[in-house]
C-alpha atoms as a PDB file:
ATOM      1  CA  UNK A   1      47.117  -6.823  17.920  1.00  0.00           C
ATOM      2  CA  UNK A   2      48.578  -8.346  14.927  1.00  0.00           C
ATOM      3  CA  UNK A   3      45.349 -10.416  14.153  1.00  0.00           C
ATOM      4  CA  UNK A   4      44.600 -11.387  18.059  1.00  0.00           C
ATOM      5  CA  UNK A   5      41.671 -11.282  18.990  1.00  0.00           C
ATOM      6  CA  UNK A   6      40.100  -9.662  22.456  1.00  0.00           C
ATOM      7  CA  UNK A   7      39.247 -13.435  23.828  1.00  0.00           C
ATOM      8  CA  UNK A   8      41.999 -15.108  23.235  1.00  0.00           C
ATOM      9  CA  UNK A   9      44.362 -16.236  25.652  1.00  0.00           C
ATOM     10  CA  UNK A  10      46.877 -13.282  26.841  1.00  0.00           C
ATOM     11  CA  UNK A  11      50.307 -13.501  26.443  1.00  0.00           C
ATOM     12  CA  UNK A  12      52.118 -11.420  29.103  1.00  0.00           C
ATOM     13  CA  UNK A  13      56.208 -10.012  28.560  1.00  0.00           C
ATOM     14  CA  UNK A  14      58.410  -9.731  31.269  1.00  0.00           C
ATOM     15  CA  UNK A  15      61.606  -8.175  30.619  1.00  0.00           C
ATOM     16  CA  UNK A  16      64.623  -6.938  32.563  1.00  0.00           C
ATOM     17  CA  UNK A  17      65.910  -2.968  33.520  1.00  0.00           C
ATOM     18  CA  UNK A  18      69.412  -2.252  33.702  1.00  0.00           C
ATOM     19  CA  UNK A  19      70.896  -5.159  35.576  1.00  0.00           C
ATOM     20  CA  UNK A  20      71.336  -8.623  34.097  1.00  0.00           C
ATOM     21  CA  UNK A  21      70.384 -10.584  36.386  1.00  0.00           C
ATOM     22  CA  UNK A  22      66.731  -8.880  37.897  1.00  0.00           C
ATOM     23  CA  UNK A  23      64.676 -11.810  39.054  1.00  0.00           C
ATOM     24  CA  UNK A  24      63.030 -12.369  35.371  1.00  0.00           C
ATOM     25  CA  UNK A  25      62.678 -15.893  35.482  1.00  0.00           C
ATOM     26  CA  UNK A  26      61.200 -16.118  39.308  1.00  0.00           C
ATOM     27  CA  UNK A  27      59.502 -13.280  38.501  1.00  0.00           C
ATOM     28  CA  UNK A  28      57.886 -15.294  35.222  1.00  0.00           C
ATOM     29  CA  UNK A  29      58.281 -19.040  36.908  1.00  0.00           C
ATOM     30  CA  UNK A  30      55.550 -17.478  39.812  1.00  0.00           C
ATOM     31  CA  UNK A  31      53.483 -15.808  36.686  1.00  0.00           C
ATOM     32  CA  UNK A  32      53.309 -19.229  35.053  1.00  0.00           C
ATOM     33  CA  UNK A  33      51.941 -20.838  38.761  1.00  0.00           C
ATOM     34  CA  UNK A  34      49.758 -18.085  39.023  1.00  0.00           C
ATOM     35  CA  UNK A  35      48.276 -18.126  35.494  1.00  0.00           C
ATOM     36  CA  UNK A  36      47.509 -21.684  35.867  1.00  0.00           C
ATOM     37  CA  UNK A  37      46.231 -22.012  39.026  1.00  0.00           C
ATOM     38  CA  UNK A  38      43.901 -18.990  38.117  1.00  0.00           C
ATOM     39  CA  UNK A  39      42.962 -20.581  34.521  1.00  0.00           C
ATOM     40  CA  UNK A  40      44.154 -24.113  34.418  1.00  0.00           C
ATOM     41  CA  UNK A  41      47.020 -23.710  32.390  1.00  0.00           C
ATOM     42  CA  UNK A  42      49.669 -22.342  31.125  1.00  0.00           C
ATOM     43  CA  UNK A  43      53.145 -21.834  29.725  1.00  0.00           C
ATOM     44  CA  UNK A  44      56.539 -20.027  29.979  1.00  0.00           C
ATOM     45  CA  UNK A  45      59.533 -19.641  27.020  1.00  0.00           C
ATOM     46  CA  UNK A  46      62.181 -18.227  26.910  1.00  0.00           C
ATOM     47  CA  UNK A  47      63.371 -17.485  23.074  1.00  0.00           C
ATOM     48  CA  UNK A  48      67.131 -16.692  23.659  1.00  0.00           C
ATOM     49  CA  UNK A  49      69.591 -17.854  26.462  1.00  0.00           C
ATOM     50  CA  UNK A  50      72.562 -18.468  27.591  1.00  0.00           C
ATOM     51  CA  UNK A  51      75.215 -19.850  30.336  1.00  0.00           C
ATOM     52  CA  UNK A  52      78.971 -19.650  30.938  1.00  0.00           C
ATOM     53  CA  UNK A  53      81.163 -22.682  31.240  1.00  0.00           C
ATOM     54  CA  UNK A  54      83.072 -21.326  33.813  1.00  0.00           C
ATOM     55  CA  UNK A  55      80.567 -19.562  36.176  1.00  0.00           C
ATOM     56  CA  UNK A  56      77.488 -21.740  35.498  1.00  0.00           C
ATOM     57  CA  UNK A  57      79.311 -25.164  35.246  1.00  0.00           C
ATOM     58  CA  UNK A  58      76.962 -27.802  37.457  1.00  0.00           C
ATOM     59  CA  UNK A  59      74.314 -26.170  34.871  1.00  0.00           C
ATOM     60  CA  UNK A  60      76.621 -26.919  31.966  1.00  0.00           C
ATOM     61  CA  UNK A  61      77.177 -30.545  33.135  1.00  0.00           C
ATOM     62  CA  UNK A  62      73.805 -31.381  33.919  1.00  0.00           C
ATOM     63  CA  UNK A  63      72.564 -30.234  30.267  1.00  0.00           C
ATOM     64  CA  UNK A  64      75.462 -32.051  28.448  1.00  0.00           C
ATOM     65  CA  UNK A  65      75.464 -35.179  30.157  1.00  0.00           C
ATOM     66  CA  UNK A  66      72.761 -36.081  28.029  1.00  0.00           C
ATOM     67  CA  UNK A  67      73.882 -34.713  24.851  1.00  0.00           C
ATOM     68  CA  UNK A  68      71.934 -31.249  25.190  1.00  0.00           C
ATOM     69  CA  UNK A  69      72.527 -27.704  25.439  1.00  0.00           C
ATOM     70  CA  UNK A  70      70.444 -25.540  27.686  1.00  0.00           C
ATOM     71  CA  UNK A  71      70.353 -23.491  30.966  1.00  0.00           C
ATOM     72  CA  UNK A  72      68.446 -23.080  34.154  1.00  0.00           C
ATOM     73  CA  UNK A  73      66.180 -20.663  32.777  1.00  0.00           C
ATOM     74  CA  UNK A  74      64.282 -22.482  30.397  1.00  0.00           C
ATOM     75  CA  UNK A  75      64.750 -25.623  32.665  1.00  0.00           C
ATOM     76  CA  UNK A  76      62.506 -23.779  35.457  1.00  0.00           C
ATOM     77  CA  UNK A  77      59.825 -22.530  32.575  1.00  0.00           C
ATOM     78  CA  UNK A  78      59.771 -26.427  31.126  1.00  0.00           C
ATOM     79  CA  UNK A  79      59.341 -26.997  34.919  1.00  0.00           C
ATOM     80  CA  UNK A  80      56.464 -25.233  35.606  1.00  0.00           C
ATOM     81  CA  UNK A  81      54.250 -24.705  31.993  1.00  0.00           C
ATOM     82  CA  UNK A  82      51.130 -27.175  32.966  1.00  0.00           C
ATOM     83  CA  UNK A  83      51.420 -27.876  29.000  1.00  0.00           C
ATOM     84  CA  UNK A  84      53.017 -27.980  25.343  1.00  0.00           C
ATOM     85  CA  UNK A  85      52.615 -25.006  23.131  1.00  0.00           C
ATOM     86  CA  UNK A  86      50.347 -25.547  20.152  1.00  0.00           C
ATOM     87  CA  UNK A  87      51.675 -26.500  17.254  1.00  0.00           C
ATOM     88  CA  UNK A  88      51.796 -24.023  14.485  1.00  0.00           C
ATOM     89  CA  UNK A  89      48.896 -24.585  11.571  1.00  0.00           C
ATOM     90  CA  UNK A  90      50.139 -26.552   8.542  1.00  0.00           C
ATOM     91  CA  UNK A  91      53.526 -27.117  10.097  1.00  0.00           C
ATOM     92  CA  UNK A  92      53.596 -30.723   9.111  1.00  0.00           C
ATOM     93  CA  UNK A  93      55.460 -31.124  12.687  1.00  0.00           C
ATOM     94  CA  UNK A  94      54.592 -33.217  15.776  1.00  0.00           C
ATOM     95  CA  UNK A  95      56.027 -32.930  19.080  1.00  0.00           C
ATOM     96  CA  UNK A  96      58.698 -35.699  19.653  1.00  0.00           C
ATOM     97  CA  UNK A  97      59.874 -37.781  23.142  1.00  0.00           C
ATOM     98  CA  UNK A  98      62.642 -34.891  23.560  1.00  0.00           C
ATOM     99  CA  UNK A  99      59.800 -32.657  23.212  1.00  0.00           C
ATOM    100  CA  UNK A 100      61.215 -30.874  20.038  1.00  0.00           C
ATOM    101  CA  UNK A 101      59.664 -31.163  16.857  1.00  0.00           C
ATOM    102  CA  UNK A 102      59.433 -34.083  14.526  1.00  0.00           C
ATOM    103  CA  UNK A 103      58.047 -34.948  10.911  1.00  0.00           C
ATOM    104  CA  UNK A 104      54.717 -35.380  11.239  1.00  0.00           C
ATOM    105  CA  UNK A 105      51.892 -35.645   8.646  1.00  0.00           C
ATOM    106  CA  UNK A 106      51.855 -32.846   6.366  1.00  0.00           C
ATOM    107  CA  UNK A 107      49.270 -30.214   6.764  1.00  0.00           C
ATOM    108  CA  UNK A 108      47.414 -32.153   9.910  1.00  0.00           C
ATOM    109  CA  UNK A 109      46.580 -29.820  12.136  1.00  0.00           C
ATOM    110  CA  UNK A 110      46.360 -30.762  16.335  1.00  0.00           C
ATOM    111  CA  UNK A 111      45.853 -27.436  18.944  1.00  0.00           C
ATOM    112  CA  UNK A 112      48.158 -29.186  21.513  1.00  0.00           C
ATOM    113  CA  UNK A 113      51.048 -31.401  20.623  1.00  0.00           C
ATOM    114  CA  UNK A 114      51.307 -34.265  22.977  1.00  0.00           C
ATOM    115  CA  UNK A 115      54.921 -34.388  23.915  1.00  0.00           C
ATOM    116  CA  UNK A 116      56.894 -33.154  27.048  1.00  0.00           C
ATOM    117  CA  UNK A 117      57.200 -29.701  27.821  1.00  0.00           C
ATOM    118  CA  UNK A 118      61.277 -29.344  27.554  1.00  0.00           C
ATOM    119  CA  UNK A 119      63.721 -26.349  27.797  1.00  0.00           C
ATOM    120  CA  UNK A 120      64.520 -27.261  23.982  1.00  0.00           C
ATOM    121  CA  UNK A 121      60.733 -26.422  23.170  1.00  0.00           C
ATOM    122  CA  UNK A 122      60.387 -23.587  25.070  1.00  0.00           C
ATOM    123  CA  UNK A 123      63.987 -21.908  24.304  1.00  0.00           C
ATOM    124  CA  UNK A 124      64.573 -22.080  20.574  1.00  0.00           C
ATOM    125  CA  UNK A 125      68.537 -20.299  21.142  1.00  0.00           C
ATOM    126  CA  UNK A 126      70.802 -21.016  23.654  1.00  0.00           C
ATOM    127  CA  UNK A 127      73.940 -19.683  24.063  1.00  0.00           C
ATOM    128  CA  UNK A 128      77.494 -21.225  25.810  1.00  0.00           C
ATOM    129  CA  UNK A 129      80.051 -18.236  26.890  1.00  0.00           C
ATOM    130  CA  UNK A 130      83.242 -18.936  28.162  1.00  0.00           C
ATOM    131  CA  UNK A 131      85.377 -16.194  29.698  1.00  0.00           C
ATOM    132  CA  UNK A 132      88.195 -15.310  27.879  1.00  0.00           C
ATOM    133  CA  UNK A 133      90.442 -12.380  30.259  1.00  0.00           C
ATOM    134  CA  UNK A 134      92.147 -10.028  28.009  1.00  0.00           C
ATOM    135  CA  UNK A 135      90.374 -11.500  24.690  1.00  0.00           C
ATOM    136  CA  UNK A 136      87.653  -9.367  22.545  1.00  0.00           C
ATOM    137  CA  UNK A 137      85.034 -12.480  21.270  1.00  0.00           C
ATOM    138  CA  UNK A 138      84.299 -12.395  17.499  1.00  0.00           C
ATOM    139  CA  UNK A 139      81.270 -10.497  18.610  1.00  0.00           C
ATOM    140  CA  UNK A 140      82.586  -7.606  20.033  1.00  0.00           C
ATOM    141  CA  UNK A 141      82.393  -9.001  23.823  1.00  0.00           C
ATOM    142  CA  UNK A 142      85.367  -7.802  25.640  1.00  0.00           C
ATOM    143  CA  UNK A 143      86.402 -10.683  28.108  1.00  0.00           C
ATOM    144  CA  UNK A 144      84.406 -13.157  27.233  1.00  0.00           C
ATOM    145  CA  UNK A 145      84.021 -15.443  23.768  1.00  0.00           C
ATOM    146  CA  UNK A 146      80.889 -17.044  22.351  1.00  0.00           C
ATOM    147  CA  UNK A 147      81.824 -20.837  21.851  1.00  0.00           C
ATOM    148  CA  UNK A 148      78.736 -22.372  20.535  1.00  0.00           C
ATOM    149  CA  UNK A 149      74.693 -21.957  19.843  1.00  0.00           C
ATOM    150  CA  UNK A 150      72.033 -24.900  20.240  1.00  0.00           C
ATOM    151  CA  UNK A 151      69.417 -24.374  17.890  1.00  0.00           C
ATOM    152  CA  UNK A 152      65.705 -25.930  17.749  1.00  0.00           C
ATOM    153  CA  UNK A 153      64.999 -26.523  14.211  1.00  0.00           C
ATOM    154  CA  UNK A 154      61.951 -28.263  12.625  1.00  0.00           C
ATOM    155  CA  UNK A 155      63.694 -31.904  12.889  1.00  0.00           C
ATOM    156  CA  UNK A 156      65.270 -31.494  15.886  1.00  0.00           C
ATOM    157  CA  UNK A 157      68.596 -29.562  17.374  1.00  0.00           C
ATOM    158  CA  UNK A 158      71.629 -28.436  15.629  1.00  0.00           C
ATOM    159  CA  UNK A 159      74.516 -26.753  16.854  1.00  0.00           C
ATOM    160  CA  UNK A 160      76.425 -23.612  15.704  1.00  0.00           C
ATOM    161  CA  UNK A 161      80.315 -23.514  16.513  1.00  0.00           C
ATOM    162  CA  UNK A 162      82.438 -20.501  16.974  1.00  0.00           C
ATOM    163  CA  UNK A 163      85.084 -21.634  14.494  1.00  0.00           C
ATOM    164  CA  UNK A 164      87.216 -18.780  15.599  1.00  0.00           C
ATOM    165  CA  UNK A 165      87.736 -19.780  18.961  1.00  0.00           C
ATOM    166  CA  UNK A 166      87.992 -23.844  17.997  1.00  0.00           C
ATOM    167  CA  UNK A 167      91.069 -22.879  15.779  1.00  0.00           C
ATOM    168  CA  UNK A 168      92.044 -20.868  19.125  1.00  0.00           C
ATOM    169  CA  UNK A 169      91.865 -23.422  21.001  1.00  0.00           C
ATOM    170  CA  UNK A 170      89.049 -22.198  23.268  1.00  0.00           C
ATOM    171  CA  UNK A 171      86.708 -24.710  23.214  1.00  0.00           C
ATOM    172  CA  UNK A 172      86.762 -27.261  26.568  1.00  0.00           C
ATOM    173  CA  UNK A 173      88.445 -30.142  26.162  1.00  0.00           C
ATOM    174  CA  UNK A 174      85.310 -32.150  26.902  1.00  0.00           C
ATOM    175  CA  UNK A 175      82.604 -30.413  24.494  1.00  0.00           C
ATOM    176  CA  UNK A 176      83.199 -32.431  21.693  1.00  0.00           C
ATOM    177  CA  UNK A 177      82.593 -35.594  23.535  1.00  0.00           C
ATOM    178  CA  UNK A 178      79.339 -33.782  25.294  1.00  0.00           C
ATOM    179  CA  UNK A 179      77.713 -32.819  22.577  1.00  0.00           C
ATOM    180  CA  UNK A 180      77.072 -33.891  18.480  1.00  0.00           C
ATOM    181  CA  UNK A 181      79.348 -31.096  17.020  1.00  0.00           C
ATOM    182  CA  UNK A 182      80.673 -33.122  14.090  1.00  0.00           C
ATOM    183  CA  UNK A 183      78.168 -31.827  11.552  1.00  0.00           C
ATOM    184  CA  UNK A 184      77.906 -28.498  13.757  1.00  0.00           C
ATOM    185  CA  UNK A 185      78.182 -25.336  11.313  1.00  0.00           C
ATOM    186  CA  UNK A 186      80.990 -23.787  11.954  1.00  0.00           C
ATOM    187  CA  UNK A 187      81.027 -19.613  11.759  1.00  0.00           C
ATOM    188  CA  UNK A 188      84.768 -17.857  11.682  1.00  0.00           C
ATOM    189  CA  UNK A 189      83.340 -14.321  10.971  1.00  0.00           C
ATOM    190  CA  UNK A 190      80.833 -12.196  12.156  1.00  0.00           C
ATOM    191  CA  UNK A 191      79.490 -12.062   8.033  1.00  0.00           C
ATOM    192  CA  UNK A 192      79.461 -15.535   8.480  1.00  0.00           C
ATOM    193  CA  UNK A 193      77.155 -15.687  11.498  1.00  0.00           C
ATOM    194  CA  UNK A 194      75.053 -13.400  10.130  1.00  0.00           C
ATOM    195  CA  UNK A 195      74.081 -15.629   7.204  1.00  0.00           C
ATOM    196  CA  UNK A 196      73.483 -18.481   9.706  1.00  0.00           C
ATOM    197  CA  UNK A 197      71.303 -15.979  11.707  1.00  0.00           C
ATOM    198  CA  UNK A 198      69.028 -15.236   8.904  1.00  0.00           C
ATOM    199  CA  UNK A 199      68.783 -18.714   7.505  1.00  0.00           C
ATOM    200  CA  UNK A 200      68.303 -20.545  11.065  1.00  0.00           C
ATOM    201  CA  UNK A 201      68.176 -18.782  14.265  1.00  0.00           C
ATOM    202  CA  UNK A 202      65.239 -15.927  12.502  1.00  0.00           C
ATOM    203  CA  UNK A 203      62.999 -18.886  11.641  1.00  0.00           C
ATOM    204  CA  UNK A 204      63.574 -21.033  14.820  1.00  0.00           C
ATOM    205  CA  UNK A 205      62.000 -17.284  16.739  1.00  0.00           C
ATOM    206  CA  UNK A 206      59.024 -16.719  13.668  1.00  0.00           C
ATOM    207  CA  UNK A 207      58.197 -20.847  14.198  1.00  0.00           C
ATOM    208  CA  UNK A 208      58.369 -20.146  18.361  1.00  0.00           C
ATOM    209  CA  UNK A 209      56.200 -16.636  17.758  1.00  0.00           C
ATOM    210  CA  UNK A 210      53.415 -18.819  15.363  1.00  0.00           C
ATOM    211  CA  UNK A 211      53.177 -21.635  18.693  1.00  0.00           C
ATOM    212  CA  UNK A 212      52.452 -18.914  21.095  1.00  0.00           C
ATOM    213  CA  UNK A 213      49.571 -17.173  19.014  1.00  0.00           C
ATOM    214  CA  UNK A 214      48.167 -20.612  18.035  1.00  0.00           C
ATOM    215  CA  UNK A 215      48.032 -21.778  21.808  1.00  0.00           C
ATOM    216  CA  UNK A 216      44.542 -21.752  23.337  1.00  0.00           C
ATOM    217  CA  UNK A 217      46.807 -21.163  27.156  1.00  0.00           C
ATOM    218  CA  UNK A 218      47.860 -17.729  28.192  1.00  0.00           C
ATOM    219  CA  UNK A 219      52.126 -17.545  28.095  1.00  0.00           C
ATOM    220  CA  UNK A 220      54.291 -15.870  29.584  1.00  0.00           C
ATOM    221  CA  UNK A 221      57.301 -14.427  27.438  1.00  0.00           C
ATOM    222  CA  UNK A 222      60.546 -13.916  29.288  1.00  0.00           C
ATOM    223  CA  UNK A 223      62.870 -11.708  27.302  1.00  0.00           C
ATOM    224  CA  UNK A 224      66.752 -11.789  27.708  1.00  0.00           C
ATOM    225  CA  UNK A 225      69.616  -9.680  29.105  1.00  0.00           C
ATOM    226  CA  UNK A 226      67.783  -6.028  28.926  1.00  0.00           C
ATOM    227  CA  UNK A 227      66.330  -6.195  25.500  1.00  0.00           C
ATOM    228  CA  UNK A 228      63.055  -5.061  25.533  1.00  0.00           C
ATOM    229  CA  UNK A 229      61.314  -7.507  23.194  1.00  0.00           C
ATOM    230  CA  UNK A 230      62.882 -11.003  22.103  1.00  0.00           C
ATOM    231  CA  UNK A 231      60.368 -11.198  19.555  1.00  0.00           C
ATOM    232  CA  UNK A 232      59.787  -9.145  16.392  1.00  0.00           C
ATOM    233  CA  UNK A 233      57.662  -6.171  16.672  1.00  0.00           C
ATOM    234  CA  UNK A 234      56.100  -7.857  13.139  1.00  0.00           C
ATOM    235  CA  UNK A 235      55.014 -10.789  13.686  1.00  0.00           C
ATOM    236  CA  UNK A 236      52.083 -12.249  15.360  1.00  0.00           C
ATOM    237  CA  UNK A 237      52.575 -11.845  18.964  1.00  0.00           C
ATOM    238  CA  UNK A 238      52.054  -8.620  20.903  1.00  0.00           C
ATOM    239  CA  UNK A 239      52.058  -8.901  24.191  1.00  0.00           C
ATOM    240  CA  UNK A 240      48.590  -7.996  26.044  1.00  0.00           C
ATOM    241  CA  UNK A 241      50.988  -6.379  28.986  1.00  0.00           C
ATOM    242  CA  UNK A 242      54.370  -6.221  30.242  1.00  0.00           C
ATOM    243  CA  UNK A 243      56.284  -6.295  33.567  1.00  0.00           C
ATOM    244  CA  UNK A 244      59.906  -4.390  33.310  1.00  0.00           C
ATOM    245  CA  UNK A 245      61.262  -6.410  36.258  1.00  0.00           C
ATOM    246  CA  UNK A 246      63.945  -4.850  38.458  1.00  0.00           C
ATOM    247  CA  UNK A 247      65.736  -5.722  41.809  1.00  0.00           C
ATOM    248  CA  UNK A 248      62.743  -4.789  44.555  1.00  0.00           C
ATOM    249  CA  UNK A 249      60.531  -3.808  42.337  1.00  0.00           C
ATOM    250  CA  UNK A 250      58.013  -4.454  39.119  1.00  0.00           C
ATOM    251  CA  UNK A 251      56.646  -1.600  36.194  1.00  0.00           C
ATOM    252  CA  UNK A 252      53.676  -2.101  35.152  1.00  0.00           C
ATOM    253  CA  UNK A 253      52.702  -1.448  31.025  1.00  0.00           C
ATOM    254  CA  UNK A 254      50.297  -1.433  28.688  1.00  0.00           C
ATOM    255  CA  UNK A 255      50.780  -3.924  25.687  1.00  0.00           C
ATOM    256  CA  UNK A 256      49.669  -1.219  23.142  1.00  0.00           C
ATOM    257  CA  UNK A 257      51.533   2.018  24.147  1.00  0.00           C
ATOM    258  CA  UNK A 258      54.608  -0.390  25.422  1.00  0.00           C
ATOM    259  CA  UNK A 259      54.973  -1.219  21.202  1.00  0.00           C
ATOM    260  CA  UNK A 260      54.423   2.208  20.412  1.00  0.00           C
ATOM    261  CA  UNK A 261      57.036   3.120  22.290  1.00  0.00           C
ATOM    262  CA  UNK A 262      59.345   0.083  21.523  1.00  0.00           C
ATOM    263  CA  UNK A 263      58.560   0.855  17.448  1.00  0.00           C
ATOM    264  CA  UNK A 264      60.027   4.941  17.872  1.00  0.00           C
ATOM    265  CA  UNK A 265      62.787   3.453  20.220  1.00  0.00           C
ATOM    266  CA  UNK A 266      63.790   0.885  17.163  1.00  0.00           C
ATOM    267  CA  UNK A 267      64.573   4.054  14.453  1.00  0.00           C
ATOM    268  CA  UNK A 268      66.736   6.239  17.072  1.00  0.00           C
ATOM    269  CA  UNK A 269      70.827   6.039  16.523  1.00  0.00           C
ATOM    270  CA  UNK A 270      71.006   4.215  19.918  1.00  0.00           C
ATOM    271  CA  UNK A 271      69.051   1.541  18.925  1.00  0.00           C
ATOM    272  CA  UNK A 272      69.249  -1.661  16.284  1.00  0.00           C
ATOM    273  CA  UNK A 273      66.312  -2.548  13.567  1.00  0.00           C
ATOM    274  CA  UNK A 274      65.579  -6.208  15.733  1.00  0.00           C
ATOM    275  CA  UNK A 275      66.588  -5.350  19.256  1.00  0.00           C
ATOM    276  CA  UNK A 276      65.524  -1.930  21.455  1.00  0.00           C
ATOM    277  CA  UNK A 277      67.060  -1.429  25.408  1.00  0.00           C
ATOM    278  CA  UNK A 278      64.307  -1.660  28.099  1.00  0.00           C
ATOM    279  CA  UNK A 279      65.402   1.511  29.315  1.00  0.00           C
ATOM    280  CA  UNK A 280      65.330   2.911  26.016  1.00  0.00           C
ATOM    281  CA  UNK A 281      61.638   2.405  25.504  1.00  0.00           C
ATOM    282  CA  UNK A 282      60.103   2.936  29.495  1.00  0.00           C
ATOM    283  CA  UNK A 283      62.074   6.352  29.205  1.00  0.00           C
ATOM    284  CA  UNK A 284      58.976   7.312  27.030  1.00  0.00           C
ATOM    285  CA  UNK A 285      56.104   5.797  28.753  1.00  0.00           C
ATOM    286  CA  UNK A 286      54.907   6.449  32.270  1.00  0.00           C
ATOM    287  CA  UNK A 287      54.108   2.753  33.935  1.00  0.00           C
ATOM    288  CA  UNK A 288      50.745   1.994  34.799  1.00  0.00           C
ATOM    289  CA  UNK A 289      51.641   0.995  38.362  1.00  0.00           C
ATOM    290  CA  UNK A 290      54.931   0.025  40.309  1.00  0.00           C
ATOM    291  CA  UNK A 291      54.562  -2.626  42.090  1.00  0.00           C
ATOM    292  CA  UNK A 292      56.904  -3.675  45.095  1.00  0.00           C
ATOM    293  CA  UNK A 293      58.709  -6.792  45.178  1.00  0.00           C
ATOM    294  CA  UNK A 294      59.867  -8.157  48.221  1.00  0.00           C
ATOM    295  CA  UNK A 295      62.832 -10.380  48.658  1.00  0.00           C
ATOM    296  CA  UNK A 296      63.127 -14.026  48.152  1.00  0.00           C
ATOM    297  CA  UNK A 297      65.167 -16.708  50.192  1.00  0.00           C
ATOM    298  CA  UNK A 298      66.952 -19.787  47.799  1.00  0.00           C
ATOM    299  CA  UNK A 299      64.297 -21.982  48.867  1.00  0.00           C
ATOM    300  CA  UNK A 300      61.308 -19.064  48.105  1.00  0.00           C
ATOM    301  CA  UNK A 301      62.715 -18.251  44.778  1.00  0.00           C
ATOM    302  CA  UNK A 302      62.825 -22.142  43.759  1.00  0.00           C
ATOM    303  CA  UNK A 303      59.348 -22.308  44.477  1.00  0.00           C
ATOM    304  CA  UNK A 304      56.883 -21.151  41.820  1.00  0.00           C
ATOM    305  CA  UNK A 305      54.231 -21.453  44.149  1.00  0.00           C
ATOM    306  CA  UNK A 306      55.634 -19.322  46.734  1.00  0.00           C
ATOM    307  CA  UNK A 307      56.989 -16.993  44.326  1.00  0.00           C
ATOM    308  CA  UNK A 308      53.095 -16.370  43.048  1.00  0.00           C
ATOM    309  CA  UNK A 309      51.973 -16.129  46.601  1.00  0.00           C
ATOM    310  CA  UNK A 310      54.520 -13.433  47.572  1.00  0.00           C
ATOM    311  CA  UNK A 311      54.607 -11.508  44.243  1.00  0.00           C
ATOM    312  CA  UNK A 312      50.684 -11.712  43.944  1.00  0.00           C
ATOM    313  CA  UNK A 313      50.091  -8.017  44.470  1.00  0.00           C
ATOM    314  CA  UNK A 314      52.750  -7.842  41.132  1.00  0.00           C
ATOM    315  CA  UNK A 315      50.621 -10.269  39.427  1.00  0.00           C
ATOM    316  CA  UNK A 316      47.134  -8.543  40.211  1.00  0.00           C
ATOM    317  CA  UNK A 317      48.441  -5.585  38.529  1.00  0.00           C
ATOM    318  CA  UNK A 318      49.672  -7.520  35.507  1.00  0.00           C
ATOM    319  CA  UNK A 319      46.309  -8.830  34.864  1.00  0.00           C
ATOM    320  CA  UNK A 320      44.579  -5.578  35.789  1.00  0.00           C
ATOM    321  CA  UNK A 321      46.246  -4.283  32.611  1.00  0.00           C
ATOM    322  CA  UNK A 322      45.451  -6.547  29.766  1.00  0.00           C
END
């Protein structure tokens, strides 16, 4: 797998069906619990996220009343990894107070940076929506507008503005004042944000890919949305096994046949180059085992804990197929 070998740590995908919002991150928070209470450690990211203004606001206001941009997601993953990713070899980066990278001394090599585990380490994209009734975003999204990214870069954050919508007067009043968007790059077409993709937001994912394969911990991957993979079928993480998590229930796959299938799903018209559907790529492959999962109260689901100890029949057949 990409240069892995059979003894290192595993690093286990869970990613979503159909539906939005189907209990990935309590399905990957209990993971986490369960990994490290089994092995010692371990650690949960999230590459891409994202949260709406309007219907995820206390979330919003709790980020940006310190100056940052994130969401509950990666807060709960921060929350519950035991420790830092490794830092990549020859990176010439350290891990800083806010627990995202810093300068360090230039080809010094440590297997565990020392700082915090924080969403902005864990999450290298996040994403704030606002929903615009009526409106088509600049990226195609009907009812709904993009207004700005945070992305983790070597010497810190930087943000990525939706120029489009500024000039339109979408941006909250207050998001200026909450967060550093003076020197924010400012995108007004999607050519535009492509170029920023490339040059930023492609590197931020390659730099979070090279910490997972270079730490000694297993992790747990949560992908986005129902994309299949957040991660490039290219570069050095496969995952050992994956968990297609749905309301009620949890399939069960192989890490080899699951890229297989994710690698023929990538060159059909449905699909792009960088992201594949879920569905797109279980339609081919039979699960290994589908696993029940029973439902959580608020106080359950907040829990990792709990959340192994209920969904440990889930987890048994996770490991079973690494």
């Amino acid at each position: 797998m990409n240069g892995r070998r059979a003894e290192d740590p595993p690093v286990l995908l869970v990613a979503g069906g159909d539906r939005v919002d189907a209990g990935k991150t309590t399905f990957s928070t209990g993971l986490v619990a369960s990994l490290a209470t089994r092995i010692g450690d371990a650690v949960g990211v999230k590459p891409r996220a994202g949260n709406d203004h309007w219907f995820d606001h206390d979330d919003y206001r709790i980020a940006t009343d310190s100056a940052r941009l994130y969401g509950k997601d990666a807060r709960r993953l921060a929350a519950v990894s035991t420790r830092p990713l490794a830092r990549a070899a020859a990176s010439g980066e350290t891990e800083g107070a806010s627990g995202t990278p810093t300068p360090g001394e230039t080809g010094r090599r440590t297997d565990i940076a020392t700082g915090p585990v924080t969403p902005e380490s864990v999450n290298p994209v996040h994403r704030l929506w606002k929903p615009t009734p009526g409106r088509t975003g600049m990226l195609g999204d009907t009812g709904r507008t993009f207004l700005c990214d945070r992305v983790t870069a070597p010497t810190g954050s930087r943000f990525v503005v939706n120029g489009a919508a500024e000039a339109a007067g979408l941006l909250p009043e207050d998001l200026a004042e909450r967060l550093p968007l003076a020197d924010a790059t400012r995108v007004d077409d999607v050519a535009a944000f492509n170029d920023v993709m490339a040059a930023d937001y492609l590197p931020a994912f390659d730099r979070l890919a090279e910490r997972i394969a270079a730490t000694p911990v297993p992790v747990v991957v949560e992908s986005y949305a129902n994309v299949a993979g957040p991660l490039s079928r290219d570069g050095p993480v496969e995952p050992d096994a994956i968990a297609v998590v749905d309301p009620g229930r949890a399939r069960i796959y192989a890490g080899d046949r699951y890229a297989k299938a994710r690698a023929v799903a990538s060159g059909s018209p449905r699909e792009g180059t960088m992201e594949e559907h879920t569905d797109a790529v279980t339609e081919m492959i039979e699960p290994l085992s589908t696993v029940a999962l029973p439902a959580l109260s608020g106080d359950e689901r907040g829990n990792p804990s709990r959340v192994a100890e209920r969904y440990e029949p889930a987890y048994e057949a996770l490991f079973e197929a690494i």
